[in-house]
C-alpha atoms as a PDB file:
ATOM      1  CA  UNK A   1       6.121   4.754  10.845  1.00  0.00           C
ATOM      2  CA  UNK A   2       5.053   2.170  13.129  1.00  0.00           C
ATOM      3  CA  UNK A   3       1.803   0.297  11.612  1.00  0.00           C
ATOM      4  CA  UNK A   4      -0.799  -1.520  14.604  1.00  0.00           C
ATOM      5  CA  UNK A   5      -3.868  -3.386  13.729  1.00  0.00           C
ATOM      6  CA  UNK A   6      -5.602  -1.788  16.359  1.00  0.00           C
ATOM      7  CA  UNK A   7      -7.509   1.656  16.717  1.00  0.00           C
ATOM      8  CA  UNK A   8      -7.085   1.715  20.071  1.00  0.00           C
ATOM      9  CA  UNK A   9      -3.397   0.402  20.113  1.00  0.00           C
ATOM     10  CA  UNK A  10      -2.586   3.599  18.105  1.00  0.00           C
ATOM     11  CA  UNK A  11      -4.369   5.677  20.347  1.00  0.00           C
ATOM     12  CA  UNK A  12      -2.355   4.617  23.317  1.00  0.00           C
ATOM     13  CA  UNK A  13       0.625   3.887  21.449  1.00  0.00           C
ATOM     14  CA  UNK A  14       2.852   6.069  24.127  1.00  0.00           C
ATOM     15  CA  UNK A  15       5.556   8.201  22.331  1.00  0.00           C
ATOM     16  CA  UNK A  16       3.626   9.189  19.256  1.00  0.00           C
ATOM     17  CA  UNK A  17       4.199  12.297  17.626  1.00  0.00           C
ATOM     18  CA  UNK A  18       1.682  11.800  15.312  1.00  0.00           C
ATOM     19  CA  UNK A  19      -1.357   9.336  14.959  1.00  0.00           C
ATOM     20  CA  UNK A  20      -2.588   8.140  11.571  1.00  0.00           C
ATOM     21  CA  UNK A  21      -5.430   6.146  11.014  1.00  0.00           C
ATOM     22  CA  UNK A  22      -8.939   5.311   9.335  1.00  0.00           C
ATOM     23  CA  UNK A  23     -11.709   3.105   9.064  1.00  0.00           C
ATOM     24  CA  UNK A  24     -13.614   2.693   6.069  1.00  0.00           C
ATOM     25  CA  UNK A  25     -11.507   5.072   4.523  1.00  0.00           C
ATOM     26  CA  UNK A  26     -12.742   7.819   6.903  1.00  0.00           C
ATOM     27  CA  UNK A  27      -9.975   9.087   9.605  1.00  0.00           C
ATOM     28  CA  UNK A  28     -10.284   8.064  12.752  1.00  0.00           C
ATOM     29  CA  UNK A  29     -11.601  10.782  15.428  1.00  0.00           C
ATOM     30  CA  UNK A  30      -8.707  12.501  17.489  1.00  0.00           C
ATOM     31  CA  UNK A  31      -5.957  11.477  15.076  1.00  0.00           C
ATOM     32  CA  UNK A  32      -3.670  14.108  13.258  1.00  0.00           C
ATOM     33  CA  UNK A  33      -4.070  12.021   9.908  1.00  0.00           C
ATOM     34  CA  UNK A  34      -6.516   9.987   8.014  1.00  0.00           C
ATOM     35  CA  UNK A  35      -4.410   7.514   5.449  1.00  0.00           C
ATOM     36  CA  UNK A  36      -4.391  10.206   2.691  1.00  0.00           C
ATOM     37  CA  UNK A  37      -0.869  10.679   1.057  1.00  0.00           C
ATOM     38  CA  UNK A  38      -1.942  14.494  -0.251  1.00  0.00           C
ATOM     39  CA  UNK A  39      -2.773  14.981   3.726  1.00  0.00           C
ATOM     40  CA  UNK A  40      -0.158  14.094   5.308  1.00  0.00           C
ATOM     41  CA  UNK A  41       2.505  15.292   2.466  1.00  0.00           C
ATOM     42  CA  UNK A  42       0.898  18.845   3.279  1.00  0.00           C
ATOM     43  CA  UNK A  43       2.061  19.224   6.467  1.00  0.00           C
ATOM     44  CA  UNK A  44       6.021  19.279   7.054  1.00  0.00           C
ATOM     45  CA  UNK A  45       6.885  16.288   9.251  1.00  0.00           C
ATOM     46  CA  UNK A  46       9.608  17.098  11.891  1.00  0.00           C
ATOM     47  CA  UNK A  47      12.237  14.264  10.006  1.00  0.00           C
ATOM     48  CA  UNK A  48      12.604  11.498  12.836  1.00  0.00           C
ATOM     49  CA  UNK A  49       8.967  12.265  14.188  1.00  0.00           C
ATOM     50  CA  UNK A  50       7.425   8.807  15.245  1.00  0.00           C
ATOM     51  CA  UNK A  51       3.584   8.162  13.636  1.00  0.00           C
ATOM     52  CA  UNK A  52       1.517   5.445  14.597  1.00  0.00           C
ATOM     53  CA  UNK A  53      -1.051   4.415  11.766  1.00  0.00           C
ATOM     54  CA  UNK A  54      -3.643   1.683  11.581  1.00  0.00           C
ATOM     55  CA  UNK A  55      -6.069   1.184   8.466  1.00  0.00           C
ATOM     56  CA  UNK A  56      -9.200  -0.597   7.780  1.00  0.00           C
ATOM     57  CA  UNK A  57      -6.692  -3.363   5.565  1.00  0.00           C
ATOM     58  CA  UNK A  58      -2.939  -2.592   5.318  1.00  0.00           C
ATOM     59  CA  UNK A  59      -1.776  -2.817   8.947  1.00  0.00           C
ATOM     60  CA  UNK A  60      -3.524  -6.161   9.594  1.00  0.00           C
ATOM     61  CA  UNK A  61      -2.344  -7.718   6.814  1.00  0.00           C
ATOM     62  CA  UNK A  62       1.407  -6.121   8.053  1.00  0.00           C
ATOM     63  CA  UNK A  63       0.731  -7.398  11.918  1.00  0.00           C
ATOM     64  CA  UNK A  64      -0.070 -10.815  10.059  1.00  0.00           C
ATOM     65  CA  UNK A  65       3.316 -10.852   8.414  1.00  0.00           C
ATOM     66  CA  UNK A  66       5.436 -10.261  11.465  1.00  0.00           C
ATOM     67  CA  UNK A  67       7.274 -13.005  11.532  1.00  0.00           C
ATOM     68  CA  UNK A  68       8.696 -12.084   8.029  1.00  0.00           C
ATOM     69  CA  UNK A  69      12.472 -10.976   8.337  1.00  0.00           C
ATOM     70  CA  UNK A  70      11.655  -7.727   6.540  1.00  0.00           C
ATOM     71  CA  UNK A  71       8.143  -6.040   5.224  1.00  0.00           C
ATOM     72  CA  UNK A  72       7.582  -3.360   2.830  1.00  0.00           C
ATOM     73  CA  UNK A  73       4.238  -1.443   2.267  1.00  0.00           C
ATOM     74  CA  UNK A  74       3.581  -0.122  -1.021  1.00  0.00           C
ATOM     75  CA  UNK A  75       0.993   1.490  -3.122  1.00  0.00           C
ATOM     76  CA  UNK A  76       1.602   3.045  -6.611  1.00  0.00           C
ATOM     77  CA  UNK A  77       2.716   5.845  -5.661  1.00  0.00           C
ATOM     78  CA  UNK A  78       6.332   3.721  -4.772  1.00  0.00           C
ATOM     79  CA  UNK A  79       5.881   0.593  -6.558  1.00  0.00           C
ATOM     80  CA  UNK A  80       9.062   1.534  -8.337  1.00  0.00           C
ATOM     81  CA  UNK A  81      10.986   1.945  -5.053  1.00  0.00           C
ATOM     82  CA  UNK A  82       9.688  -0.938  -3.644  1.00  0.00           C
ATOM     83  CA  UNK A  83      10.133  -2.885  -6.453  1.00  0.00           C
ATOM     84  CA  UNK A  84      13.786  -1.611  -6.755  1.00  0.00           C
ATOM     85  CA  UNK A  85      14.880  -2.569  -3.463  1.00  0.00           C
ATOM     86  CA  UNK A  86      13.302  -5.810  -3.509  1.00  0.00           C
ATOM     87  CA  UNK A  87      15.444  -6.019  -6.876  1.00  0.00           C
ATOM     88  CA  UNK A  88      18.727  -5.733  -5.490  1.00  0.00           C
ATOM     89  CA  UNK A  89      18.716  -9.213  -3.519  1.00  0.00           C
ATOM     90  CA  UNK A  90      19.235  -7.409  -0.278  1.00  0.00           C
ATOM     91  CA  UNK A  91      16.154  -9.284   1.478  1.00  0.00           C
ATOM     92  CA  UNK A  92      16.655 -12.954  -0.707  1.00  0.00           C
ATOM     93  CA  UNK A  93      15.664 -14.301  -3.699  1.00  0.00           C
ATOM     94  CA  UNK A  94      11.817 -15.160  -3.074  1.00  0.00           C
ATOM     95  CA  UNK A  95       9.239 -12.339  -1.918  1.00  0.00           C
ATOM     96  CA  UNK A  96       5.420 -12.186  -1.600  1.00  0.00           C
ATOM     97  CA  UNK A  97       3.274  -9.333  -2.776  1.00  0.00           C
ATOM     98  CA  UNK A  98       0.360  -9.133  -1.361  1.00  0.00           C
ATOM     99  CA  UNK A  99      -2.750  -7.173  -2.453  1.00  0.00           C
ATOM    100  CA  UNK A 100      -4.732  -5.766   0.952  1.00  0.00           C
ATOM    101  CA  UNK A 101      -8.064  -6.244  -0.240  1.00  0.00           C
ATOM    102  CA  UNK A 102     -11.033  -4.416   1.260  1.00  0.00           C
ATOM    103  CA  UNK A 103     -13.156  -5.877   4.372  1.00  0.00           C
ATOM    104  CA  UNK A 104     -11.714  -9.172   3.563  1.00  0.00           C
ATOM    105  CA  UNK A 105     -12.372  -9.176  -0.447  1.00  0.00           C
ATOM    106  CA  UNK A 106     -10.299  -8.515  -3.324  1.00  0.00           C
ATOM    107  CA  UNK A 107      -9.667  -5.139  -4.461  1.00  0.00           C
ATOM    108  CA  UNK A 108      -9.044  -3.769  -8.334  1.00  0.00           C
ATOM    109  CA  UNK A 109      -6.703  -1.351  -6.915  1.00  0.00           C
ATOM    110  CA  UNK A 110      -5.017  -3.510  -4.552  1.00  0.00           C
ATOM    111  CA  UNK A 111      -4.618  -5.803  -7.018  1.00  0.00           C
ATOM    112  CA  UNK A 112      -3.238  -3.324  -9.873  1.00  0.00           C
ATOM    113  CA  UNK A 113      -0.712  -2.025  -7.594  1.00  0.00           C
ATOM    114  CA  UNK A 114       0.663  -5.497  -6.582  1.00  0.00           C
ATOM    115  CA  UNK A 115       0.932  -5.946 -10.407  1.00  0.00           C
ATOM    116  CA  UNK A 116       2.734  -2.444 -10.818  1.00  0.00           C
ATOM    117  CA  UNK A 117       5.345  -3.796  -8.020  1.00  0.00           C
ATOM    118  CA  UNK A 118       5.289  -6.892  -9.594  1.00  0.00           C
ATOM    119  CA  UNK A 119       5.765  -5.479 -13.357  1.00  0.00           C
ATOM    120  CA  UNK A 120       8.676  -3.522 -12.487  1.00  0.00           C
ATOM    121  CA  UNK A 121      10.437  -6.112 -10.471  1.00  0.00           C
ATOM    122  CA  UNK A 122       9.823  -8.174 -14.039  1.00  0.00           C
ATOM    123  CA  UNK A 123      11.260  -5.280 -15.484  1.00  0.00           C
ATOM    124  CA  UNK A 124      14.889  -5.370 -13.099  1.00  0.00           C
ATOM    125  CA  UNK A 125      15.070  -9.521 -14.399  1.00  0.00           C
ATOM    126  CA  UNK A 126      12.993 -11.012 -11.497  1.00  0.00           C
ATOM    127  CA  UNK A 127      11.725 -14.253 -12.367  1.00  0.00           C
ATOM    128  CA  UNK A 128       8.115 -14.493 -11.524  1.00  0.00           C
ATOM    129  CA  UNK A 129       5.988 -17.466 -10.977  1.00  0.00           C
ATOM    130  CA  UNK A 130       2.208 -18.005 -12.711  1.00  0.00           C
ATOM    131  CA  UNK A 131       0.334 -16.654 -10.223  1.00  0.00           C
ATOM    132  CA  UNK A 132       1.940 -13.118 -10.364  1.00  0.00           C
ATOM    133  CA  UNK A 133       2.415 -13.103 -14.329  1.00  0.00           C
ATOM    134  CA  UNK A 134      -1.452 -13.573 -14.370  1.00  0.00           C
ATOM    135  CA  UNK A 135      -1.274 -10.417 -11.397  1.00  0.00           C
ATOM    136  CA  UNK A 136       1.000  -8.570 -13.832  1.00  0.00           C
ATOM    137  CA  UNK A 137      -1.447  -8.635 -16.824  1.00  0.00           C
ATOM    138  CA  UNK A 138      -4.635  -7.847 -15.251  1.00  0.00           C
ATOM    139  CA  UNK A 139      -2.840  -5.016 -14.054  1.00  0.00           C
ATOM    140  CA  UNK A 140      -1.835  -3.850 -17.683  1.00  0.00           C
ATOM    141  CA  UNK A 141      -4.833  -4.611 -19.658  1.00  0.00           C
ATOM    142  CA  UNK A 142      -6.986  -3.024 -16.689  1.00  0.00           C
ATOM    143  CA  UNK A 143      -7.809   0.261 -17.795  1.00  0.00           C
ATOM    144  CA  UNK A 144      -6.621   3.584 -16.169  1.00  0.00           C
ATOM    145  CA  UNK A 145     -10.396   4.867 -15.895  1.00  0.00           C
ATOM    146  CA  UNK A 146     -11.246   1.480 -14.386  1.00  0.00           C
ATOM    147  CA  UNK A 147      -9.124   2.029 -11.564  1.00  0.00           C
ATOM    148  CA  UNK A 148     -10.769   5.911 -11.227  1.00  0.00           C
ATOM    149  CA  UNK A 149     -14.290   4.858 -11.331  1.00  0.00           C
ATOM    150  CA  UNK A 150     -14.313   1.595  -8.832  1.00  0.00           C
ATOM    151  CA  UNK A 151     -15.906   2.059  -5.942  1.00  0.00           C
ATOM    152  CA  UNK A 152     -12.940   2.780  -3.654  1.00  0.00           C
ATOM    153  CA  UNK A 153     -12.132   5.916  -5.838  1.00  0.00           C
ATOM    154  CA  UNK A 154     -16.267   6.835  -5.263  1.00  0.00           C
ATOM    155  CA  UNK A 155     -15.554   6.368  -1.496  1.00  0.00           C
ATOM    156  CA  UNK A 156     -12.583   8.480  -0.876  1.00  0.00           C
ATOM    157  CA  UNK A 157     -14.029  11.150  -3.043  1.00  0.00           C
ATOM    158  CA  UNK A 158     -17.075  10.965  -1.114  1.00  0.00           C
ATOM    159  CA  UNK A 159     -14.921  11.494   1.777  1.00  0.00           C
ATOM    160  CA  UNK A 160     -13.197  14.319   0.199  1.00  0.00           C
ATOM    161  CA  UNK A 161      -9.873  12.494  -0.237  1.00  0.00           C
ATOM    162  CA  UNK A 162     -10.805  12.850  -4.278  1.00  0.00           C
ATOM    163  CA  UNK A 163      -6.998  14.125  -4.793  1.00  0.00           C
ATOM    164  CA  UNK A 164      -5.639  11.230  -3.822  1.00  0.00           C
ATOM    165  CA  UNK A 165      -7.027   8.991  -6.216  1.00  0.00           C
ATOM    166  CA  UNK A 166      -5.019  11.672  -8.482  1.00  0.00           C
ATOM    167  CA  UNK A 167      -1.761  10.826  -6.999  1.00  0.00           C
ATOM    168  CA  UNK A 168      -2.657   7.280  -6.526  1.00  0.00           C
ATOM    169  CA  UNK A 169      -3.474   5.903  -9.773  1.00  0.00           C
ATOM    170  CA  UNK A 170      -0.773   5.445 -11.942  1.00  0.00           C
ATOM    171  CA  UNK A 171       0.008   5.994 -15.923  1.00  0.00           C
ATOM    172  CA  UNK A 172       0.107   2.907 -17.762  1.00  0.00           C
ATOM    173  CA  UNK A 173       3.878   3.022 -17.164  1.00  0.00           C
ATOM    174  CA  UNK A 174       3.752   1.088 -13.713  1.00  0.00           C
ATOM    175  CA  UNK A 175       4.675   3.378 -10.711  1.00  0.00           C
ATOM    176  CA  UNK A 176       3.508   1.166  -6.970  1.00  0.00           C
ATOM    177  CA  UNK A 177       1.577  -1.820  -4.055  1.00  0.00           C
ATOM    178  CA  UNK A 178       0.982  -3.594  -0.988  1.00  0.00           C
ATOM    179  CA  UNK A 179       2.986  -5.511   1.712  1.00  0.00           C
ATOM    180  CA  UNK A 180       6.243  -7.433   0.624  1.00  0.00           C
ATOM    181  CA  UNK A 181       7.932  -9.446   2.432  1.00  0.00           C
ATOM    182  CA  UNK A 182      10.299 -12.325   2.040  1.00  0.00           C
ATOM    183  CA  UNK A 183       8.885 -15.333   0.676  1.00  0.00           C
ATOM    184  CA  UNK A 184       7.994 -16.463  -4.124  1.00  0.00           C
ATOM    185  CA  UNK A 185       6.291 -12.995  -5.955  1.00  0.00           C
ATOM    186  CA  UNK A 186       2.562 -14.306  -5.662  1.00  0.00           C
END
């Protein structure tokens, strides 16, 4: 997976296999794959295919993190593997979580995800600081339904991505969230 900020980088990106993308949650025109994990998990990927994705939020937030030595993207659906590997030391001691947001402003569901990755890292004996204790239980007292009903569940179901939110929204038991990469859980 190699995430650009850019629609147009990804369109051009030369040796593609396959080109994922949206904007405003809709996928982009011409590209095999909106950002819909029930889409693309449909279709059998050749293993070692190379996709190019850019979304509305999660790739520019990744292109602003270059300079990190390593960067995860997560969601719920692998806030446990995420969390897990960032749990074994591998990439240092202090790592940032960081919620994507939508057009520039916080997001429930960024935010409860971060807090899933965040909760289970919590759970392996990571220390965490303030700032992502406070993430961690907003993320547990938020309700399930909350997180089913807020308006970027309404959007994708209005796009017809509706399964997603399915797959994306996790028991209470924490299961995924956003970028990580080495720096203090925030």
């Amino acid at each position: 997976m190699i995430p650009v900020a850019s629609i147009v980088e990804a369109a051009t990106y030369a040796g593609a296999d396959h080109r994922i993308g949206e904007r405003g949650s809709a996928r982009v025109r011409g590209f095999d794959f909106g950002n819909s994990p029930a889409e693309v998990e449909a279709v059998e990927l050749v293993p070692g295919a190379r996709a190019v994705l850019s979304t509305t939020n999660g790739t520019r937030v990744i292109e602003a993190a270059r300079g990190a030595s390593a960067i995860f993207a997560g969601a719920f659906v692998n806030a446990h593997a995420v969390a897990d590997e960032l749990a074994t030391g591998a990439w240092g001691e202090r790592v940032a979580v960081v919620g994507c947001g939508w057009e520039g402003r916080r997001a429930s569901e960024d935010e409860s995800a971060a807090g899933a990755i965040l909760h289970r890292l919590r759970e392996r004996g990571a220390g965490l600081d303030e700032r992502a204790e406070r993430v961690v239980g907003l993320y547990l007292a938020r309700p399930r339904k909350t997180l089913r009903r807020n308006s970027a569940a309404r959007r994708l179901a209005r796009l017809g991505y509706g399964r997603d939110t399915s797959t994306s929204v996790p028991p209470r038991t924490p299961c995924r969230s956003s970028p990580a990469s080495k720096g203090k859980p925030s």
